[in-house]
C-alpha atoms as a PDB file:
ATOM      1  CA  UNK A   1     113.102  67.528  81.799  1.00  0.00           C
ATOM      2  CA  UNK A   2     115.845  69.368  80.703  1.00  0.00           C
ATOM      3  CA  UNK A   3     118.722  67.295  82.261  1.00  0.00           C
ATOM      4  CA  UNK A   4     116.354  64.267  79.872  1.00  0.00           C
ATOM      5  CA  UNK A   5     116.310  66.338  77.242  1.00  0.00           C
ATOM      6  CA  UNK A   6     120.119  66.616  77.486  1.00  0.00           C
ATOM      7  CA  UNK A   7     120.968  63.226  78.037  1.00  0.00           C
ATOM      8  CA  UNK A   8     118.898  62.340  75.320  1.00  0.00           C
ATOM      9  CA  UNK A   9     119.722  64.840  73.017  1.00  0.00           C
ATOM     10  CA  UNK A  10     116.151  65.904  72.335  1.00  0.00           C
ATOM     11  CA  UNK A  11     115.918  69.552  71.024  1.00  0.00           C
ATOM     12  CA  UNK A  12     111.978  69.258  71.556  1.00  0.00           C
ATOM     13  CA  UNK A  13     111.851  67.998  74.719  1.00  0.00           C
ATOM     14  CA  UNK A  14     114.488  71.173  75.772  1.00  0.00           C
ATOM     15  CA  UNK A  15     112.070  73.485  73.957  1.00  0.00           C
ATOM     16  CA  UNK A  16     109.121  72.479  76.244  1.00  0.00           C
ATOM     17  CA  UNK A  17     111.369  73.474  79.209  1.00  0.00           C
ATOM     18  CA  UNK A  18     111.835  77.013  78.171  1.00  0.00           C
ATOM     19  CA  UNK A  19     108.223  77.335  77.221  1.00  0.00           C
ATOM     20  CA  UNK A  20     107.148  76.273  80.893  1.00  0.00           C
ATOM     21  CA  UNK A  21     109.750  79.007  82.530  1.00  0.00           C
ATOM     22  CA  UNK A  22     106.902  81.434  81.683  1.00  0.00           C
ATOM     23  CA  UNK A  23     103.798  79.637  84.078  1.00  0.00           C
ATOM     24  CA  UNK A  24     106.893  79.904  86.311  1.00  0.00           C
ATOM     25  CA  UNK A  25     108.043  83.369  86.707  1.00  0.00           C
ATOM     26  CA  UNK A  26     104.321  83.867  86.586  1.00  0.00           C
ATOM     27  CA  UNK A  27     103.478  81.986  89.657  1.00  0.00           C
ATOM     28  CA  UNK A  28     106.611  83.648  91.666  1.00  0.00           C
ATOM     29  CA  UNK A  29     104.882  86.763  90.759  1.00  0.00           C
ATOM     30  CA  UNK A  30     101.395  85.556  92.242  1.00  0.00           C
ATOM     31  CA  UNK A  31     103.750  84.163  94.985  1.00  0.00           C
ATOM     32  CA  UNK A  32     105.162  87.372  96.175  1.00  0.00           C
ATOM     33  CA  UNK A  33     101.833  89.252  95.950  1.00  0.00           C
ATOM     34  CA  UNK A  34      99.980  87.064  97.968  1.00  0.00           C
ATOM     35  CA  UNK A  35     102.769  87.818 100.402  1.00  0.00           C
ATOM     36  CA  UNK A  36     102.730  91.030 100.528  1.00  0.00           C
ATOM     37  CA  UNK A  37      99.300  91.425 100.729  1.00  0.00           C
ATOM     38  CA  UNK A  38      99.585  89.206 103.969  1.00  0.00           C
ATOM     39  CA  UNK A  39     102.151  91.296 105.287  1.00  0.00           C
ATOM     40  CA  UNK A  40     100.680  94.803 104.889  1.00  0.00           C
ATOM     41  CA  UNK A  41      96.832  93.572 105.564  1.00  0.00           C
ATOM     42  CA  UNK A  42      97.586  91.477 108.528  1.00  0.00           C
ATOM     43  CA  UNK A  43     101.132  92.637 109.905  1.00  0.00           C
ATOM     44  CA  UNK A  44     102.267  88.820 110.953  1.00  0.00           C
ATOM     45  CA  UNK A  45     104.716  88.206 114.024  1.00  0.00           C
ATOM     46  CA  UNK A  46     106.511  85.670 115.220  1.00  0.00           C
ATOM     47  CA  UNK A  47     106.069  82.588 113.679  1.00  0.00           C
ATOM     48  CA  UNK A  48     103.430  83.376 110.740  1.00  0.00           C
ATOM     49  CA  UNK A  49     106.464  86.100 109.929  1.00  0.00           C
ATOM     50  CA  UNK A  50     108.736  83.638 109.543  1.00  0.00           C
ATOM     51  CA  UNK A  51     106.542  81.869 107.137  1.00  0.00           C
ATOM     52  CA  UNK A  52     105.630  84.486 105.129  1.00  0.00           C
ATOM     53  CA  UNK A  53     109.414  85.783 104.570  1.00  0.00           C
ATOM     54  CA  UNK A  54     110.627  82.136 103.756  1.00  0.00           C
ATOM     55  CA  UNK A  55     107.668  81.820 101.563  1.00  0.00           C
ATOM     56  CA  UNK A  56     109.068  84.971  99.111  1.00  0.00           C
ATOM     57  CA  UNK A  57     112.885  83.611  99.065  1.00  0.00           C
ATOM     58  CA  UNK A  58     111.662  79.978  98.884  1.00  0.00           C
ATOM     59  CA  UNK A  59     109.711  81.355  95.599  1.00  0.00           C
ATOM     60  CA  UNK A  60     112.275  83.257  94.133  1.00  0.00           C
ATOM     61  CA  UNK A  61     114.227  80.505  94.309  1.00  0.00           C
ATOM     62  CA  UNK A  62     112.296  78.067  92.798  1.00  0.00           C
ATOM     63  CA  UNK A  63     111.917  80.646  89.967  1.00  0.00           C
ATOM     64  CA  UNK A  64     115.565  80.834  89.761  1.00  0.00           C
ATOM     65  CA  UNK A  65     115.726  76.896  89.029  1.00  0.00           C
ATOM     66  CA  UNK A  66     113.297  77.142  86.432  1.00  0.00           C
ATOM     67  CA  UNK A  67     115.857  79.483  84.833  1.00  0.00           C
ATOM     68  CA  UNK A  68     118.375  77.471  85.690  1.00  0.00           C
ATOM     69  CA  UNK A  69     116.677  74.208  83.737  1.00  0.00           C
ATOM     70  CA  UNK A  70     116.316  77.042  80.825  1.00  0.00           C
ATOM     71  CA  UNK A  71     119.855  77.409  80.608  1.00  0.00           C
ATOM     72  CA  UNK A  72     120.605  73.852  80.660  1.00  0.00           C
ATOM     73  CA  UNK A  73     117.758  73.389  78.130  1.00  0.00           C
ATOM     74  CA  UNK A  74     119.501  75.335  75.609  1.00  0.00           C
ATOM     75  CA  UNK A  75     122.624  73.655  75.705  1.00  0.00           C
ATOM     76  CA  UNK A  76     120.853  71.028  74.275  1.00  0.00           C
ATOM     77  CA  UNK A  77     120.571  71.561  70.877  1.00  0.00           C
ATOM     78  CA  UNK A  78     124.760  72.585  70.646  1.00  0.00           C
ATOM     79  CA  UNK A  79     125.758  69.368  72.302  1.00  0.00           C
ATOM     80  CA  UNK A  80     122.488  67.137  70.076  1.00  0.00           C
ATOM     81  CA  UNK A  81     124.321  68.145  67.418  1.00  0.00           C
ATOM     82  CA  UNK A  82     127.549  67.011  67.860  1.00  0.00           C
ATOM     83  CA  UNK A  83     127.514  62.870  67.982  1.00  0.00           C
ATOM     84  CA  UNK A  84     130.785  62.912  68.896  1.00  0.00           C
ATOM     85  CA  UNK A  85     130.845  64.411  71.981  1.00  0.00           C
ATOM     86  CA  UNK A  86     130.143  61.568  74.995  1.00  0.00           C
ATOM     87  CA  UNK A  87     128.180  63.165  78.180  1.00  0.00           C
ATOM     88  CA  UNK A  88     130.360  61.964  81.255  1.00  0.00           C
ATOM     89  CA  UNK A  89     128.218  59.580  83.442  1.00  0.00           C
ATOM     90  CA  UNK A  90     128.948  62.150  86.458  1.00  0.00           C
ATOM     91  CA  UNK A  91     126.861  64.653  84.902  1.00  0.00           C
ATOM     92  CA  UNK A  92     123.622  62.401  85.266  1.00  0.00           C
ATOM     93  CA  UNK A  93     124.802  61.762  88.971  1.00  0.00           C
ATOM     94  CA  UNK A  94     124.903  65.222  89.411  1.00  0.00           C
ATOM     95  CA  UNK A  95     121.368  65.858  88.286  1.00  0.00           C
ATOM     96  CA  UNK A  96     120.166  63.044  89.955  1.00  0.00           C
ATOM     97  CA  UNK A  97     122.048  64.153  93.501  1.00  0.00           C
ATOM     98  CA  UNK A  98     120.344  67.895  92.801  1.00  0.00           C
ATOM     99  CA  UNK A  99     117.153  66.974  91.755  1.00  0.00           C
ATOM    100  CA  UNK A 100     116.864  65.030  94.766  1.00  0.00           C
ATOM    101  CA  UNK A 101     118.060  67.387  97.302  1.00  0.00           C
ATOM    102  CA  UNK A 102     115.654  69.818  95.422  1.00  0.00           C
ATOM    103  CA  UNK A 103     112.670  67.134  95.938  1.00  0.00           C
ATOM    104  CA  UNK A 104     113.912  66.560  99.759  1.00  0.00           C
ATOM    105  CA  UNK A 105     114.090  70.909 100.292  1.00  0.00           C
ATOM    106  CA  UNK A 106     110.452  70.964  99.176  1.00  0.00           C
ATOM    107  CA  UNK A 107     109.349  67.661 101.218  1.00  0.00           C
ATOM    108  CA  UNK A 108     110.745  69.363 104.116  1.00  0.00           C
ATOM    109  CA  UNK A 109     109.081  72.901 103.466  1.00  0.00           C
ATOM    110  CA  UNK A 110     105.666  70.771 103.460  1.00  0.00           C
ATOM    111  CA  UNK A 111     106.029  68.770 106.468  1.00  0.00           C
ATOM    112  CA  UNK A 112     107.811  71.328 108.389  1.00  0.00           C
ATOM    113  CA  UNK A 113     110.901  68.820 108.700  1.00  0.00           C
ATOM    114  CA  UNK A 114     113.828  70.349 110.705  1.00  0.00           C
ATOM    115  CA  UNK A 115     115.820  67.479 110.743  1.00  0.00           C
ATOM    116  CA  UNK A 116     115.110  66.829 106.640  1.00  0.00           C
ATOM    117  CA  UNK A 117     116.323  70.285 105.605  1.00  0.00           C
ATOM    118  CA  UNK A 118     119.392  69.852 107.489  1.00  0.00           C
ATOM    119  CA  UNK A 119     120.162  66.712 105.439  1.00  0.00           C
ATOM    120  CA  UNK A 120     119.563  68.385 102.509  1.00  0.00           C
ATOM    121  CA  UNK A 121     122.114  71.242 103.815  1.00  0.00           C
ATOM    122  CA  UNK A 122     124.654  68.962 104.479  1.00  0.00           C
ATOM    123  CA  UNK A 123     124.401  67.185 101.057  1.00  0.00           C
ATOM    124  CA  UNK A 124     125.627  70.319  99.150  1.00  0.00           C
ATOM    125  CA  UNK A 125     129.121  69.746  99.540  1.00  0.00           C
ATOM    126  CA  UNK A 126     128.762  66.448  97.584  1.00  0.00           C
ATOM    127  CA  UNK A 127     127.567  67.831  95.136  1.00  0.00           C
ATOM    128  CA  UNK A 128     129.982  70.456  95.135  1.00  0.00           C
ATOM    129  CA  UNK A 129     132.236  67.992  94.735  1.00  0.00           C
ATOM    130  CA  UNK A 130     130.697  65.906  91.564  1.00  0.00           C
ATOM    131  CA  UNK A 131     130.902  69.454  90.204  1.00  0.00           C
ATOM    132  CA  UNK A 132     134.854  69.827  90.725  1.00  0.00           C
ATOM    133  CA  UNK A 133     135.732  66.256  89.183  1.00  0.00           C
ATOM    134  CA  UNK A 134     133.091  66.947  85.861  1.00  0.00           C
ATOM    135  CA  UNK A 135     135.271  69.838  85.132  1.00  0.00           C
ATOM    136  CA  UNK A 136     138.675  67.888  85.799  1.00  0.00           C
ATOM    137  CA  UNK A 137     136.876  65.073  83.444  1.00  0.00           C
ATOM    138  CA  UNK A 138     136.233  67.750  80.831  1.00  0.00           C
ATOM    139  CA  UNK A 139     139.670  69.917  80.656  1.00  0.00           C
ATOM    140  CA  UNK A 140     140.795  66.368  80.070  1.00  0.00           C
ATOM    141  CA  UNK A 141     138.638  65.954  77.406  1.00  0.00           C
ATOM    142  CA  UNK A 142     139.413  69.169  75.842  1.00  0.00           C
ATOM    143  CA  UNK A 143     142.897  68.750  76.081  1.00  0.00           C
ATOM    144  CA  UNK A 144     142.499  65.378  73.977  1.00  0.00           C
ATOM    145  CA  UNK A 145     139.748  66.467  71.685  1.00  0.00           C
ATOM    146  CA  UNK A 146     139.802  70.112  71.395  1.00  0.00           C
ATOM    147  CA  UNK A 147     138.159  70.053  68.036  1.00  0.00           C
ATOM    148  CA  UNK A 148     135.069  69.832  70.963  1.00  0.00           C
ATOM    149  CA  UNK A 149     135.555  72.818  72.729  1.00  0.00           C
ATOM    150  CA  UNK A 150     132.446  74.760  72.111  1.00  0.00           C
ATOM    151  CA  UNK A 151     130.418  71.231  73.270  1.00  0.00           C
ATOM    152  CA  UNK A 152     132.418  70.552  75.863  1.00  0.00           C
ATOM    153  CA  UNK A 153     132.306  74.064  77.620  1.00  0.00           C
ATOM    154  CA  UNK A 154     128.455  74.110  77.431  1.00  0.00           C
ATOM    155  CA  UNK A 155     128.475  70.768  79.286  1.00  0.00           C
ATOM    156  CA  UNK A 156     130.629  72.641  81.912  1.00  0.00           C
ATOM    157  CA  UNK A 157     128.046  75.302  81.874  1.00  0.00           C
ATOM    158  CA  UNK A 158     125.217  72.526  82.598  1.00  0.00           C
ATOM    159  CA  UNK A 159     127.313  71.177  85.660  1.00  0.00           C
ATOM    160  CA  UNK A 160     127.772  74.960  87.068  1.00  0.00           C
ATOM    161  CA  UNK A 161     123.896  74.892  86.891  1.00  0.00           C
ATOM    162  CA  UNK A 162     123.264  71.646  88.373  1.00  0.00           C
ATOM    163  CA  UNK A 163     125.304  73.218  91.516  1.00  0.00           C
ATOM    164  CA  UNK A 164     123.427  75.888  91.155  1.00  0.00           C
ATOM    165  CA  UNK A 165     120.281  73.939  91.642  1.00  0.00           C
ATOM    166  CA  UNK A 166     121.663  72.182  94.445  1.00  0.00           C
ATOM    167  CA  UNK A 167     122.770  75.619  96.202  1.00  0.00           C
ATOM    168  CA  UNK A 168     118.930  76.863  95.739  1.00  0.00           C
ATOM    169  CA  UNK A 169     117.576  73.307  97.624  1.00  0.00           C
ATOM    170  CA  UNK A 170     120.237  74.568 100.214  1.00  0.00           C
ATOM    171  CA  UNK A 171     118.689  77.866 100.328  1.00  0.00           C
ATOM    172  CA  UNK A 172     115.047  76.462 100.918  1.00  0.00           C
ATOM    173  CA  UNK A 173     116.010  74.261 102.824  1.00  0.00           C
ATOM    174  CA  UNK A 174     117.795  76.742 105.220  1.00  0.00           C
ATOM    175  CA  UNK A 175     114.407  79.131 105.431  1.00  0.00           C
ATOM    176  CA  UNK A 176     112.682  75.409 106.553  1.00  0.00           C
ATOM    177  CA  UNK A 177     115.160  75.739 109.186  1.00  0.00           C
ATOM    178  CA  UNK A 178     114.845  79.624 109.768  1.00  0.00           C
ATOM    179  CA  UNK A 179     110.334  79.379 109.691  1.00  0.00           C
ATOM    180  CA  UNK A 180     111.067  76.099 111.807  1.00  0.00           C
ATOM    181  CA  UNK A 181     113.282  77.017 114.375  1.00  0.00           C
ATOM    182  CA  UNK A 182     113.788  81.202 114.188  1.00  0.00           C
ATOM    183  CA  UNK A 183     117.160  81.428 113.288  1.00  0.00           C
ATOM    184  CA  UNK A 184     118.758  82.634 110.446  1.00  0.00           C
ATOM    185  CA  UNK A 185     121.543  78.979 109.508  1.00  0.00           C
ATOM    186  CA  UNK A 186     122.714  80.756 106.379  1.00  0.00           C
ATOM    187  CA  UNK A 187     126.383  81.584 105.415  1.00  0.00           C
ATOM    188  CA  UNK A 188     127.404  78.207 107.546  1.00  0.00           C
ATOM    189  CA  UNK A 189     126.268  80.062 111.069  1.00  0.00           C
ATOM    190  CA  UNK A 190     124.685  76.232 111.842  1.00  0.00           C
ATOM    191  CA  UNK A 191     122.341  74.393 110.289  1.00  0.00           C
END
């Protein structure tokens, strides 16, 4: 919604964004005490560990994209207001790439899908990438329009969050690995 809301320039649509952060944070919250209560009422090993760990940083980070769709939501109204300033294509491609990866970490959480979450792990650096030729697309616009800075920089901000997005898939899609397979892949030790 808020990458639409962007694209579109649609303060109101952005506005619904931030209002749903708070159902959110409040289900990470229900999230992590359902957790604990598992882990001090029925002191889990092994596997049903595993799952209950990955369950509280798979949470956290899905609260942590809500906030990041916040941030991008507010950009919205700077950039809606300034006609002049054209949204590079790559930033759509970028959304689409993380959204997806985000869709394919929780498809793989559900199913239990090794193989899926270490797709999605490999498909960070791409978008990695996307994120490294926005910003050479926007110092270029800068340099020839800098009478756009202040737009321009919070469309540089929205890219940094789309990463961001697509690092937290990554990270949920490494504790698939971890609950599936009982081994910690992060930091590049082998997904």
């Amino acid at each position: 919604m808020a990458v639409k809301a962007l694209l579109e320039r649609d303060p109101a649509l952005a506005e619904q964004v931030e209002n749903g952060d708070r159902d959110i944070n409040q289900r990470e919250v229900e999230v992590e005490e359902d957790c604990l209560r598992v882990l001090a009422l029925y002191q889990p090993v092994a596997m049903d560990l595993r799952v209950t760990v990955a369950v509280l940083r798979i949470s956290n980070d899905l609260e942590r994209v809500g906030d990041l769709a916040v941030n991008i939501a507010r950009k919205v109204v700077a950039v809606a207001g300034n006609a002049s300033v054209t949204v590079p294509d790559i930033l759509a491609d970028m959304a689409a790439k993380s959204q997806s990866m985000l869709h394919d970490s929780i498809a793989a959480l559900v199913a239990l899908d090794a193989p899926l979450a270490a797709c999605v792990c490999a498909r960070d650096d791409e978008v990695d990438r996307l994120k490294q030729a926005f910003r050479r697309d926007i110092e270029n616009q800068i340099e020839a329009h800098p009478e756009q800075l202040r737009s321009l920089l919070r469309l540089l901000a929205v890219a940094r969050n789309l990463e961001r997005i697509a690092d937290s898939a990554t990270n949920i899609a490494e504790d698939v690995l971890y609950m599936v397979k009982g081994r910690i892949t992060r930091h590049g030790d082998g997904a």
